[in-house]
N, C-alpha and C. Protein backbone atom coordinates (compact mmCIF):
# COMPACT_ATOMS: atom_id res chain seq x y z
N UNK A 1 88.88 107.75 101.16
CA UNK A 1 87.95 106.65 101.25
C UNK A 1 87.02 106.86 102.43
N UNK A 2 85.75 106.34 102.55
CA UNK A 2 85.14 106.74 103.53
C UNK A 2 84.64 105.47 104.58
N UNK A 3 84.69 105.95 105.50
CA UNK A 3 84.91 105.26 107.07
C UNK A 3 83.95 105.71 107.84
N UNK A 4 83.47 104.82 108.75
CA UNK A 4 82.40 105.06 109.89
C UNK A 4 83.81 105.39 111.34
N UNK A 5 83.31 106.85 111.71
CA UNK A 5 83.99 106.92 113.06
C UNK A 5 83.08 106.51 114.12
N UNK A 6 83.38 106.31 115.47
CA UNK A 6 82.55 105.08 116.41
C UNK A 6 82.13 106.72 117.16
N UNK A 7 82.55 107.36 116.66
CA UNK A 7 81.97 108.84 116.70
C UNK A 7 80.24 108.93 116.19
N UNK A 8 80.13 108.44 115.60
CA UNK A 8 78.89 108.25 114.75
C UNK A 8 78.01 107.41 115.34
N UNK A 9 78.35 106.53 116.57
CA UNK A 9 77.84 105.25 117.40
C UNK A 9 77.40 105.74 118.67
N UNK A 10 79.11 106.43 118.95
CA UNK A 10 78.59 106.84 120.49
C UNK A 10 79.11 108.36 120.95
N UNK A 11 78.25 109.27 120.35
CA UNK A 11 78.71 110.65 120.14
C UNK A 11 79.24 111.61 121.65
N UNK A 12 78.51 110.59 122.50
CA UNK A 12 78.95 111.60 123.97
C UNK A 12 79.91 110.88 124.53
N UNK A 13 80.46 110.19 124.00
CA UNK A 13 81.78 109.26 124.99
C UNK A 13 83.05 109.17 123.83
N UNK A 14 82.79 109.90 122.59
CA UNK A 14 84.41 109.81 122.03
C UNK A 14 84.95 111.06 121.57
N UNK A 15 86.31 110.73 121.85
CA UNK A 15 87.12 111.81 121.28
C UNK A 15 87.66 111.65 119.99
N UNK A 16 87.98 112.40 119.40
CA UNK A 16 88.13 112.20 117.60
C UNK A 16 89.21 113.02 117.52
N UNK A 17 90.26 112.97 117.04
CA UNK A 17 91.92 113.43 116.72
C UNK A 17 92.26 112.97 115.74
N UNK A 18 93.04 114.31 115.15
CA UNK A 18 93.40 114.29 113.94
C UNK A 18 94.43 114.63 113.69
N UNK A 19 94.73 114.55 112.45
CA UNK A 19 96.21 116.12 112.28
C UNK A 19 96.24 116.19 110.84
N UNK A 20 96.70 117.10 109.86
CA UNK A 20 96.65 117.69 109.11
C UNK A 20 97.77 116.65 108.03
N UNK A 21 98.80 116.67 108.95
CA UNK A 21 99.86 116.13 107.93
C UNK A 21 99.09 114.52 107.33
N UNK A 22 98.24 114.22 108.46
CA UNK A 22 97.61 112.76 107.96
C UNK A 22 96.91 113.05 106.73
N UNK A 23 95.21 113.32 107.35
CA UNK A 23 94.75 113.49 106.58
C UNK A 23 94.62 114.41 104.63
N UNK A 24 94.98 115.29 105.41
CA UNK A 24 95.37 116.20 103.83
C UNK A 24 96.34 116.26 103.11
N UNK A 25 97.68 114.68 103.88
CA UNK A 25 98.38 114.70 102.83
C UNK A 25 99.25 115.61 102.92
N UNK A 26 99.64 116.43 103.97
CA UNK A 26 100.91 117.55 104.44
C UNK A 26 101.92 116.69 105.42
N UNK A 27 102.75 115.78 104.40
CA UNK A 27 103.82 115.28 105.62
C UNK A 27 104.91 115.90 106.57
N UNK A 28 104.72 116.22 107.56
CA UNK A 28 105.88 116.79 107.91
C UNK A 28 105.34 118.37 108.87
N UNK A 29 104.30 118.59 108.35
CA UNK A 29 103.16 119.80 108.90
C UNK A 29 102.26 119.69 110.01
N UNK A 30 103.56 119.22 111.49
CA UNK A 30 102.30 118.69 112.38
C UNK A 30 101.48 119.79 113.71
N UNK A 31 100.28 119.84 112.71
CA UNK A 31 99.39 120.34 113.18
C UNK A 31 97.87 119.43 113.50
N UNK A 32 97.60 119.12 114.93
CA UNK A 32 96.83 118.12 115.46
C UNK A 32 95.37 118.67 116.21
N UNK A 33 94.90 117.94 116.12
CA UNK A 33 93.48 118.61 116.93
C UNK A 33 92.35 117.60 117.80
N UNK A 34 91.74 117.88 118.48
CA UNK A 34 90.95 116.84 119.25
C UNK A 34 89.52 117.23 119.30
N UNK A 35 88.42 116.52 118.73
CA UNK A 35 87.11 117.10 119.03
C UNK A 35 86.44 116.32 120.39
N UNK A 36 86.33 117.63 121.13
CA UNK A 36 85.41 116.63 122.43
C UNK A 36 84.38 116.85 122.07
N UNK A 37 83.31 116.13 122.88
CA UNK A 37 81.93 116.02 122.99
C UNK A 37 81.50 117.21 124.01
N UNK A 38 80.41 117.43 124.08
CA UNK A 38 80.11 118.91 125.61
C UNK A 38 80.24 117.44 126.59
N UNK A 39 80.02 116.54 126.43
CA UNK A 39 79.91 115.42 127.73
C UNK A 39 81.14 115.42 128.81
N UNK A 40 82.17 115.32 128.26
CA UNK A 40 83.84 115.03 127.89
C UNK A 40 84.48 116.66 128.41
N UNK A 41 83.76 117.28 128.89
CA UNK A 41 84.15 119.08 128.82
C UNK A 41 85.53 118.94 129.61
N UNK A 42 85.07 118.00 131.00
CA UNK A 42 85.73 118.16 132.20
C UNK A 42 87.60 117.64 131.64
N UNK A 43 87.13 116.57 130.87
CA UNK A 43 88.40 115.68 130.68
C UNK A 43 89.15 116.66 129.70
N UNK A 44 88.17 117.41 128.47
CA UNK A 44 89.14 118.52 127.71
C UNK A 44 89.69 119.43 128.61
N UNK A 45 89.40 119.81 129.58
CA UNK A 45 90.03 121.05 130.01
C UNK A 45 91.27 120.17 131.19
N UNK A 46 91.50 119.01 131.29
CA UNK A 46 92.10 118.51 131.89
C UNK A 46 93.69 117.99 131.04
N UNK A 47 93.08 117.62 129.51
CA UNK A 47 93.83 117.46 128.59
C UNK A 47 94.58 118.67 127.69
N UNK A 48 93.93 119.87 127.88
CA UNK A 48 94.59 121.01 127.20
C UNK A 48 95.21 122.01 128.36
N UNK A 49 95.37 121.11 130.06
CA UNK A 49 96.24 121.82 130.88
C UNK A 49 97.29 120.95 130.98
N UNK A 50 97.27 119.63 131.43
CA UNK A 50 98.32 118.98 130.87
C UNK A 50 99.36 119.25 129.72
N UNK A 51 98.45 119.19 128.40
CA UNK A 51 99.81 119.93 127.39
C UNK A 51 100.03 121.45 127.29
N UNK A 52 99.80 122.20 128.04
CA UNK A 52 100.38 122.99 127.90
C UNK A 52 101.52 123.51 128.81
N UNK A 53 101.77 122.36 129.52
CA UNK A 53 103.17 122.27 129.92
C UNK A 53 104.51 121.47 128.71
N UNK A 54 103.29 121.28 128.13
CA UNK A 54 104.49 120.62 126.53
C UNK A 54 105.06 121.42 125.73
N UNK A 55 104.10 122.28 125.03
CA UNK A 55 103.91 123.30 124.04
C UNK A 55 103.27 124.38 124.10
N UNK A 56 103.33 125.57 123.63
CA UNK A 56 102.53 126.51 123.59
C UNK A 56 101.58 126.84 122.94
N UNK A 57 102.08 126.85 121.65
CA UNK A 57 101.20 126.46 120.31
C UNK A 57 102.03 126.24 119.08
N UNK A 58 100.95 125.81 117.89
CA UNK A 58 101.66 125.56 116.55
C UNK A 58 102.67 126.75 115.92
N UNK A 59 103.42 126.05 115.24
CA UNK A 59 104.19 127.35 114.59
C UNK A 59 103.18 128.02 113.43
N UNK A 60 103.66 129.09 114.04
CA UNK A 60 103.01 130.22 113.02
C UNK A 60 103.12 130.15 111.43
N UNK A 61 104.17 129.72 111.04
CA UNK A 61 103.62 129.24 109.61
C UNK A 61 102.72 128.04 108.99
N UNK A 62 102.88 127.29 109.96
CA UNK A 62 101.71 126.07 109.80
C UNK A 62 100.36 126.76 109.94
N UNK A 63 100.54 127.39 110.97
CA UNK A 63 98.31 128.30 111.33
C UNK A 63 98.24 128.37 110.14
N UNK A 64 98.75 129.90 109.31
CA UNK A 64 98.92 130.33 108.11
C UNK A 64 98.57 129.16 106.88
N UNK A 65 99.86 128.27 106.92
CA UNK A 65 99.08 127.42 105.53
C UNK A 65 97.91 126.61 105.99
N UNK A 66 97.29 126.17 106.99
CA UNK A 66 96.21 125.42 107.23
C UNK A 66 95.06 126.07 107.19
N UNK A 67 94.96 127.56 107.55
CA UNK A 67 94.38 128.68 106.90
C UNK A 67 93.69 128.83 105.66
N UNK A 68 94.81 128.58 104.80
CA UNK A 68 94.76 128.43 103.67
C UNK A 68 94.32 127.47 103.03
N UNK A 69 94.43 126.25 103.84
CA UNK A 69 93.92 125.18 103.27
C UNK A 69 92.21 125.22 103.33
N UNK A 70 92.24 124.97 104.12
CA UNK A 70 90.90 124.99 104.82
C UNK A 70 89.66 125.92 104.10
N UNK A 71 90.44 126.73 103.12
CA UNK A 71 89.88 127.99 102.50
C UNK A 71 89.32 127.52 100.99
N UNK A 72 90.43 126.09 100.49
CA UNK A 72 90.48 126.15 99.62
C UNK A 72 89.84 124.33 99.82
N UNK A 73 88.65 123.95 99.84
CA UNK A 73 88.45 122.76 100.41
C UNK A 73 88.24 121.48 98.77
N UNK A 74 87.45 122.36 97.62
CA UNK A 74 87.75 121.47 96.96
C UNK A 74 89.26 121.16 95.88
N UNK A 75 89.98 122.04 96.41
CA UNK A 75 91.61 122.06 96.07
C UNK A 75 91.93 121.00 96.61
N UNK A 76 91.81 120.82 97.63
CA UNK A 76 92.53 120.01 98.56
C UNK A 76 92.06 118.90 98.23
N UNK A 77 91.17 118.57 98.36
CA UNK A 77 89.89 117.18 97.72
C UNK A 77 90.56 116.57 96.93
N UNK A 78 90.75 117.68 95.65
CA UNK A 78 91.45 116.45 94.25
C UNK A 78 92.91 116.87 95.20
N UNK A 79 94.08 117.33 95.74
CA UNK A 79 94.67 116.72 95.76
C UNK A 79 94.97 115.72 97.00
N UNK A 80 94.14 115.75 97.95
CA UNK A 80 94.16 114.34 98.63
C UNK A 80 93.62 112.92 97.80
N UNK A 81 93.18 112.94 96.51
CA UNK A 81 92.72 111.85 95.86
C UNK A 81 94.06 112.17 95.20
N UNK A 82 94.75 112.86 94.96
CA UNK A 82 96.10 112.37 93.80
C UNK A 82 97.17 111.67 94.76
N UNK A 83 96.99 112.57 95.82
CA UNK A 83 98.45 111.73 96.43
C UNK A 83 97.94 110.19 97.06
N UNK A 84 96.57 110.28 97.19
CA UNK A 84 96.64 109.09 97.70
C UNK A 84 96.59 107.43 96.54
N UNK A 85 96.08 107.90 95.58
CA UNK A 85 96.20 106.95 94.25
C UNK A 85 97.43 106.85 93.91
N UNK A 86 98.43 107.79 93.96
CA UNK A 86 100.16 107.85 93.95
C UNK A 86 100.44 106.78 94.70
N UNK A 87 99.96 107.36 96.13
CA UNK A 87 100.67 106.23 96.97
C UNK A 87 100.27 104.57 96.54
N UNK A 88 99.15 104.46 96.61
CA UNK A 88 98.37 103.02 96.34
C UNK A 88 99.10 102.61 95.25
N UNK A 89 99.66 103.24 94.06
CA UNK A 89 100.05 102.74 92.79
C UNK A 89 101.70 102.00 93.46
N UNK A 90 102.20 103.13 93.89
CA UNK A 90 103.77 102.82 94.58
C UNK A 90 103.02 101.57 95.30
N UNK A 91 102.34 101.78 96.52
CA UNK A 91 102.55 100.39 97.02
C UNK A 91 101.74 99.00 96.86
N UNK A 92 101.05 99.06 95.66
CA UNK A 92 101.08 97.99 94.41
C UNK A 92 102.21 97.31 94.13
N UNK A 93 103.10 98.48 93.34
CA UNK A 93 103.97 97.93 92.86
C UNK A 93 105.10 97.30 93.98
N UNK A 94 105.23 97.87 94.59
CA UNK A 94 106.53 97.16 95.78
C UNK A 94 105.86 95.88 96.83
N UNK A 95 104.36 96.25 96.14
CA UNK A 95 104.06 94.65 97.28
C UNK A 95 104.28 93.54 95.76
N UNK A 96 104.03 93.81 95.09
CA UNK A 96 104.26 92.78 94.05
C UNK A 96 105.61 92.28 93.82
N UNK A 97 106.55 93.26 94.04
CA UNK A 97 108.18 92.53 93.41
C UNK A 97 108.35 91.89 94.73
N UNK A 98 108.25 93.10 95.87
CA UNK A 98 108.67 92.03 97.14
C UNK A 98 108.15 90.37 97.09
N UNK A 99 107.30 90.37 97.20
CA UNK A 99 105.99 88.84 97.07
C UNK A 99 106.91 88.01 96.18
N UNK A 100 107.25 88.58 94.90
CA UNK A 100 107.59 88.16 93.81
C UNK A 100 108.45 87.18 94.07
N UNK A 101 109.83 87.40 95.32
CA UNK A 101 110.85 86.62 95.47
C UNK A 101 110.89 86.10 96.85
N UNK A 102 109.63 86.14 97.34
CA UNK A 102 109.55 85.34 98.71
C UNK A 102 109.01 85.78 100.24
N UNK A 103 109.28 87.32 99.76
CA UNK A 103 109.15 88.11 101.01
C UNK A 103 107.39 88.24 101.45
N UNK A 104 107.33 88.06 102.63
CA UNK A 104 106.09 88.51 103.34
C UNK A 104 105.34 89.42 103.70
N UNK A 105 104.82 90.28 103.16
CA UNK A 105 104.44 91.41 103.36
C UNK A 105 102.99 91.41 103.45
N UNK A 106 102.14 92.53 103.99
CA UNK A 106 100.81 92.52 103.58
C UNK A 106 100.46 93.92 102.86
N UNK A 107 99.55 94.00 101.76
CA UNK A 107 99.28 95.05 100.99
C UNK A 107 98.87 96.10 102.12
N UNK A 108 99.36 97.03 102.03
CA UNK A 108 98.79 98.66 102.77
C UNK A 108 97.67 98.92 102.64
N UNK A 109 96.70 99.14 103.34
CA UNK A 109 95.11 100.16 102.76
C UNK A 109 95.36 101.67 102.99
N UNK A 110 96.22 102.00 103.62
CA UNK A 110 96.00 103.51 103.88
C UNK A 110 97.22 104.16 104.15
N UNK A 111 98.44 103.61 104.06
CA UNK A 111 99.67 103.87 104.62
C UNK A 111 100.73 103.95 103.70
N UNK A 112 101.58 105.29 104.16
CA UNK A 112 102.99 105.29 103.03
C UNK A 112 103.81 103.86 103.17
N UNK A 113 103.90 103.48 104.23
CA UNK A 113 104.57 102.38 104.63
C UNK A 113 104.23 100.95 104.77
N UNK A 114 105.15 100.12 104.65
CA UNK A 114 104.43 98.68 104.79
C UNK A 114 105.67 98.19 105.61
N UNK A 115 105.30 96.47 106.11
CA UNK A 115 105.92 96.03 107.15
C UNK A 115 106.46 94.66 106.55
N UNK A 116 107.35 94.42 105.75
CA UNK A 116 108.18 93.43 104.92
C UNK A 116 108.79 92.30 105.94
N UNK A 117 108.51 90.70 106.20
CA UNK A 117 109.13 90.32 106.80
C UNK A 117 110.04 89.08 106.01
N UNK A 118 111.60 88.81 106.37
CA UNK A 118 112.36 88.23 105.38
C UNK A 118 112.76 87.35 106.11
N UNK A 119 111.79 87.17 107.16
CA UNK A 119 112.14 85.71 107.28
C UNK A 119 112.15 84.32 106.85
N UNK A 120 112.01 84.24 105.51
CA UNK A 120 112.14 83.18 104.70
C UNK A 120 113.79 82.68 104.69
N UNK A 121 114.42 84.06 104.85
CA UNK A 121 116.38 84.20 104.47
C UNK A 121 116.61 83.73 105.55
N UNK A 122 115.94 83.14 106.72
CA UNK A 122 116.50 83.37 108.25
C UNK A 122 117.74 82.24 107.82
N UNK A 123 118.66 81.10 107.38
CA UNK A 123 119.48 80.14 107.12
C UNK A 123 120.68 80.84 106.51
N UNK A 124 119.62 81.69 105.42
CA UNK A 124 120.80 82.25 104.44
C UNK A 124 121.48 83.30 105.00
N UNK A 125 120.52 83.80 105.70
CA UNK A 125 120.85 85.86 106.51
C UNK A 125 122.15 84.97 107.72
N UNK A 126 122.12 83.73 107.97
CA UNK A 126 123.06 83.11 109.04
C UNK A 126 124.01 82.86 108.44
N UNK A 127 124.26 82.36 107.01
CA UNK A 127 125.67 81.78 106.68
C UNK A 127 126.00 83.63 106.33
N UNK A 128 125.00 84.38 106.10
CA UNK A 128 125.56 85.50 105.93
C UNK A 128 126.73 86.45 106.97
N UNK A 129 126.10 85.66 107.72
CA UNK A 129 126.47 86.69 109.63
C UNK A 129 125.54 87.00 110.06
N UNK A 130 124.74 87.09 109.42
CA UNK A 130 123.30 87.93 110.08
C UNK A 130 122.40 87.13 110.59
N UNK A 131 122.03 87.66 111.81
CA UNK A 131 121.26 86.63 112.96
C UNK A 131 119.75 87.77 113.52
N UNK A 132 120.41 88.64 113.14
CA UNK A 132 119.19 89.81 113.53
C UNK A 132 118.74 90.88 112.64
N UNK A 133 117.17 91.37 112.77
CA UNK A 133 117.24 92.28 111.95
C UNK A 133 118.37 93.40 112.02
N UNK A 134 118.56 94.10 113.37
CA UNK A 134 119.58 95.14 112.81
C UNK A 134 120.94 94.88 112.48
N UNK A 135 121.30 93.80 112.81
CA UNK A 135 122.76 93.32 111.81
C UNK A 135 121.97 93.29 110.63
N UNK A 136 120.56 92.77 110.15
CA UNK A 136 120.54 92.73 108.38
C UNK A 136 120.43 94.61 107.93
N UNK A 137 119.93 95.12 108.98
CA UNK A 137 119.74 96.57 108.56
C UNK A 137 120.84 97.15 108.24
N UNK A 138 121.82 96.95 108.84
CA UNK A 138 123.22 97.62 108.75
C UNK A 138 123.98 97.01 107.51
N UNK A 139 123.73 95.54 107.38
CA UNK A 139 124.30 95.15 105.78
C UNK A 139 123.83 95.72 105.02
N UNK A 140 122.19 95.58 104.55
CA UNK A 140 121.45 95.82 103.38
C UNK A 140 122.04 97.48 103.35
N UNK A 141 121.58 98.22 104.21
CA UNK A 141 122.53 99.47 103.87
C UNK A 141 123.44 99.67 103.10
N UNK A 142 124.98 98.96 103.61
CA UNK A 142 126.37 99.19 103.06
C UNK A 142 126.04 98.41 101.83
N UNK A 143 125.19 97.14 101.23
CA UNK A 143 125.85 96.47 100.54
C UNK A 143 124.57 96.84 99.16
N UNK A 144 123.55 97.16 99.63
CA UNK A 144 122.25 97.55 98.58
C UNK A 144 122.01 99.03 98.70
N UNK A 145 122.80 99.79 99.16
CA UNK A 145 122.36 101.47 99.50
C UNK A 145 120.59 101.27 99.87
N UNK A 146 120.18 101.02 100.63
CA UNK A 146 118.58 100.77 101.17
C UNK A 146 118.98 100.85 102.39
N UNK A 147 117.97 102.05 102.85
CA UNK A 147 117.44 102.20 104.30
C UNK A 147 116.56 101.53 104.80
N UNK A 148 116.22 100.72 105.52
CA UNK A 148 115.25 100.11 106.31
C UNK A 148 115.23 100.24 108.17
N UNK A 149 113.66 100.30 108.22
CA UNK A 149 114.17 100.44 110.11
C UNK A 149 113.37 98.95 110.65
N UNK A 150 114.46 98.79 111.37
CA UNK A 150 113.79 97.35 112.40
C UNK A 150 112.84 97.56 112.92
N UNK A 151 112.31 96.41 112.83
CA UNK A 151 110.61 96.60 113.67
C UNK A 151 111.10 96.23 115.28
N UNK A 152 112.53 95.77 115.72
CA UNK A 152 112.90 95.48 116.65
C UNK A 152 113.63 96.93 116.95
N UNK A 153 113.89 97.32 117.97
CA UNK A 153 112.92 97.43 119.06
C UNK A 153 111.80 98.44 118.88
N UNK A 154 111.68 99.12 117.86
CA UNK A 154 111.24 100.50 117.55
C UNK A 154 110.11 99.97 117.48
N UNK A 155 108.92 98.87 116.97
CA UNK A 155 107.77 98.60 116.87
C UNK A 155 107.52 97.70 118.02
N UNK A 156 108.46 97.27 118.96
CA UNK A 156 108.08 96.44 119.94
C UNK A 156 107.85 95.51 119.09
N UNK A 157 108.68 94.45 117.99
CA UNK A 157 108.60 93.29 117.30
C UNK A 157 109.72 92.31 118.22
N UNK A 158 109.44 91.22 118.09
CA UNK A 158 110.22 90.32 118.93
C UNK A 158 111.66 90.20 118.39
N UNK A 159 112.72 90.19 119.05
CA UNK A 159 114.57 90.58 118.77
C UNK A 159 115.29 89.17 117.34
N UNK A 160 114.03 88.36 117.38
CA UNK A 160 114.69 87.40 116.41
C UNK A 160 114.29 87.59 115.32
N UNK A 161 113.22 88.43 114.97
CA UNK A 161 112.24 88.42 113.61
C UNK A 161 112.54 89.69 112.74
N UNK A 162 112.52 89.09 111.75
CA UNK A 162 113.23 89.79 110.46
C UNK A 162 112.10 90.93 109.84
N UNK A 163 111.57 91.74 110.47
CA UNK A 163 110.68 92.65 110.02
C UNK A 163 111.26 94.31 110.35
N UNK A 164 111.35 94.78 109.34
CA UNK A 164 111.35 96.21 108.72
C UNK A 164 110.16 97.20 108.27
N UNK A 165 110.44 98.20 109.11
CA UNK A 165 109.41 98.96 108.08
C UNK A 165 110.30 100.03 107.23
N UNK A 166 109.48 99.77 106.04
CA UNK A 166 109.55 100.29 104.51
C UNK A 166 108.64 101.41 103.93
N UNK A 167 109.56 102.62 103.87
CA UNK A 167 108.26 103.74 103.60
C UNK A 167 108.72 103.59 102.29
N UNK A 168 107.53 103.69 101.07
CA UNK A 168 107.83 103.89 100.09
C UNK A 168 107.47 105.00 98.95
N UNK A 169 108.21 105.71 99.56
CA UNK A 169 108.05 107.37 99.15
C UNK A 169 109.20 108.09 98.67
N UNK A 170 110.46 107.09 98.17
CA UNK A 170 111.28 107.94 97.62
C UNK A 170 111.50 108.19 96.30
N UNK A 171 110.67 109.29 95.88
CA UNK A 171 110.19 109.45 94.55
C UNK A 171 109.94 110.84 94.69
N UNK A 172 110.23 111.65 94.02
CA UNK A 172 109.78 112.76 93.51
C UNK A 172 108.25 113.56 93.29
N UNK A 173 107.73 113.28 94.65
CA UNK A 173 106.23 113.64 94.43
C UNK A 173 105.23 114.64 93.86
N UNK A 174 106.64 115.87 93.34
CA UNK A 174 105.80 116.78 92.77
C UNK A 174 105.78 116.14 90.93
N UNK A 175 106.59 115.50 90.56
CA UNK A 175 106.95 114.93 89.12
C UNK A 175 105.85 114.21 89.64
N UNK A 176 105.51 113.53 90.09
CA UNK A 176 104.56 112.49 90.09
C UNK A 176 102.88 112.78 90.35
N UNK A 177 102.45 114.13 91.17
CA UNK A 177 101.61 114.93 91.35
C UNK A 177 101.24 115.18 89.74
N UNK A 178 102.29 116.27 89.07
CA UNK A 178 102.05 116.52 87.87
C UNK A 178 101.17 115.84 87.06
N UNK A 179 101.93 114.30 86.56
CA UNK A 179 101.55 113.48 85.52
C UNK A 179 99.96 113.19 86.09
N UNK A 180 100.17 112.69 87.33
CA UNK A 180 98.63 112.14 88.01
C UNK A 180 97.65 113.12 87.80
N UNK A 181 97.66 114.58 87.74
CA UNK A 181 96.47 115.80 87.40
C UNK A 181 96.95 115.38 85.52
N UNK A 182 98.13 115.00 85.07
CA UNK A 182 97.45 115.11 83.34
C UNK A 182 96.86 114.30 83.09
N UNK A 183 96.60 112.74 83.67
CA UNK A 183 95.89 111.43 83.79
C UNK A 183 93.94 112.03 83.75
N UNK A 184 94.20 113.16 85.17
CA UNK A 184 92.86 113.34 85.39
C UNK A 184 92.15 112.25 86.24
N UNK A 185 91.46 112.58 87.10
CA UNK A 185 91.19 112.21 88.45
C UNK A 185 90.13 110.93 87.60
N UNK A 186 89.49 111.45 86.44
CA UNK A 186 88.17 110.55 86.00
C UNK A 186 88.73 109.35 85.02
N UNK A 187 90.21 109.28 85.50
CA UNK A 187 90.94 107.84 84.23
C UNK A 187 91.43 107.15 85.48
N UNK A 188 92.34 105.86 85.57
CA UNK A 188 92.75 105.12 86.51
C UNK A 188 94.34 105.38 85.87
N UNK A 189 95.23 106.03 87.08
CA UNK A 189 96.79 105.97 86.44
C UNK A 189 97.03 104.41 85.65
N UNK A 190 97.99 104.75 84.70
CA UNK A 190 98.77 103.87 83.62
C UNK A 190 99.31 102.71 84.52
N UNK A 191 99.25 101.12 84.04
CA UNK A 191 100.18 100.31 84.79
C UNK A 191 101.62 100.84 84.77
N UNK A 192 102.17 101.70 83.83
CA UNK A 192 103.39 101.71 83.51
C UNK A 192 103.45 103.24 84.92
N UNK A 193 102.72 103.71 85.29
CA UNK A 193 103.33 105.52 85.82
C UNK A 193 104.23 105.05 87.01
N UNK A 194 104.34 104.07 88.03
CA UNK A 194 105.33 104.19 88.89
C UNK A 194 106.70 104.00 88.17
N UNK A 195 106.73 103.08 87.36
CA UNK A 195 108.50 103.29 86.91
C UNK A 195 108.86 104.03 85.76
N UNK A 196 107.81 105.00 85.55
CA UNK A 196 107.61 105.96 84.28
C UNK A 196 108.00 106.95 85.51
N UNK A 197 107.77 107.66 86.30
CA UNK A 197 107.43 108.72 87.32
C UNK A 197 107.69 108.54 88.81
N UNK A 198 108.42 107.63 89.42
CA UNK A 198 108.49 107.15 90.53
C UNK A 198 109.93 106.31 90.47
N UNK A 199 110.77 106.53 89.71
CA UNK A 199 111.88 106.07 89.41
C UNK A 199 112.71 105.71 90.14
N UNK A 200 112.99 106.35 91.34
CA UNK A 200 113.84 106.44 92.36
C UNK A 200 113.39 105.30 93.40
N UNK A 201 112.51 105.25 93.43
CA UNK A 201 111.61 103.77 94.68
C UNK A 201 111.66 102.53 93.79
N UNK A 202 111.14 102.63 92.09
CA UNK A 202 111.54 101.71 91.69
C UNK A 202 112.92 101.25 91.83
N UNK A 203 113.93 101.76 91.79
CA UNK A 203 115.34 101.21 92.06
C UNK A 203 115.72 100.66 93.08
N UNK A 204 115.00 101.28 94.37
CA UNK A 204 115.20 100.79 95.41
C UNK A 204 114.52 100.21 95.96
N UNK A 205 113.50 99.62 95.72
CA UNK A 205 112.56 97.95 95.43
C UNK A 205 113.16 96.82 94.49
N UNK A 206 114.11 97.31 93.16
CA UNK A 206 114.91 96.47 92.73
C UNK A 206 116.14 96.12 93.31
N UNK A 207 116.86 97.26 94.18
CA UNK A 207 117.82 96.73 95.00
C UNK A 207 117.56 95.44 96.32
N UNK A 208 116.76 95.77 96.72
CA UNK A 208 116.15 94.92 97.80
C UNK A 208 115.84 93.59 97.15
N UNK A 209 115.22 93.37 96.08
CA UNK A 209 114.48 91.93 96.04
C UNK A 209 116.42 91.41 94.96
N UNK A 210 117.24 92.41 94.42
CA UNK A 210 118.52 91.63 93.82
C UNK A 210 119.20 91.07 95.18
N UNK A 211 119.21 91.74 96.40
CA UNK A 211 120.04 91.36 97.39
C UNK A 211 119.33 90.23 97.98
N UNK A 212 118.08 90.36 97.99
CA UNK A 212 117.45 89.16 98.87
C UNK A 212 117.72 87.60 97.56
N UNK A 213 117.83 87.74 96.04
CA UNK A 213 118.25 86.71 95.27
C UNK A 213 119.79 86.43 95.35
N UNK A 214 120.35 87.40 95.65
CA UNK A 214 122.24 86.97 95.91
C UNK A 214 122.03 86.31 97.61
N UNK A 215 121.18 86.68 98.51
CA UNK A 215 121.59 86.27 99.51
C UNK A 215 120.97 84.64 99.41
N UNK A 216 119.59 84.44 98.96
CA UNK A 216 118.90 83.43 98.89
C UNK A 216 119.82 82.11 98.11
N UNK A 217 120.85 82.42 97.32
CA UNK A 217 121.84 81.37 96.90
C UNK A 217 122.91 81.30 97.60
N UNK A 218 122.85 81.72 98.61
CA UNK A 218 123.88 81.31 100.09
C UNK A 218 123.65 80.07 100.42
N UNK A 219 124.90 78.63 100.34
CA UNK A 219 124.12 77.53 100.82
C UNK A 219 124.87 77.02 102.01
């Protein structure tokens, strides 16, 4: 999707950083970069002596495939438009069931992940035992097989509030890559392709909103 960087506003006073695994859709491939301005020279050479008491450089097989990427630019194009319509479809669907039974969430624009808050259960999550998110993290685990991470303390969310973040990416992305290139970039995926092709997240979006209806009849 396309975006104004403040790069474009105020070209001699910003720095612009990136990384690969973001943008192109390589999770896990972190390879990062910083564009200075000639203005900014003093502060780059201040910032690339600093880290290099961190690191030395990228691993050598990352150079190599980014290499490659970079080579191959309208490859990459359609598939940064597949994975990212993948994702949008997945998190369609999981903002809808969540919503569906009470939960608070806000739709994602750009992110594998979303930030679910269940504090509606806060009465019920109590006759449950549960008074905090990571006591609910540690139930929903054992009792719904669902991973969730507290937004306490890890997001700096306040210790009483029932917010998790939820990546929703456990699905089979090359099965799901596939179907999305037989769709073809110039159709809009099927309402049906996440629980046609994404099977595994669907289950575990149905586990979550069955536990939040067994817990919600706690009286």
């Amino acid at each position: 999707q396309h975006h104004s960087s403040i790069a474009e506003f105020y070209p001699e006073g910003t720095v612009v950083t990136s990384g690969f695994s973001k943008w192109s859709s390589l999770g896990g491939w972190r390879l990062g970069y910083g564009l200075f301005p000639l203005e900014l020279s003093e502060l780059r050479l201040a910032v690339t002596g600093a880290s290099s008491h961190t690191h030395t450089c990228a691993a050598a097989p990352i150079q190599h495939a980014v290499t490659e990427l970079l080579a191959q630019h309208d490859e990459v194009d359609a598939y940064i438009k597949h994975c990212s319509r993948i994702l949008h479809s997945v998190a369609e669907y999981t903002h809808k069931e969540l919503t569906a039974v009470g939960v608070d969430v806000a739709m994602p624009d750009g992110t594998f992940y979303m930030v679910p808050d269940f504090g509606y259960l806060r009465k019920q999550l109590a006759r449950h035992g549960i008074r905090t998110a990571i006591e609910m993290e540690a139930v929903i685990l054992e009792e719904a097989n669902v991973a969730m991470m507290s937004c306490y303390p890890s997001m700096l969310r306040p210790e009483d509030e029932f917010t998790f973040r939820l990546c929703f990416v456990n699905f089979d992305g090359a099965v799901a890559y596939t179907a999305s290139q037989s769709v073809g970039l110039d159709r809009p995926l099927p309402s049906s392709f996440v629980e046609e092709y994404c099977g595994d997240m669907v289950a575990s979006v149905k586990a979550i909103t069955n536990w939040c209806k067994k817990v919600g009849k706690l009286i």
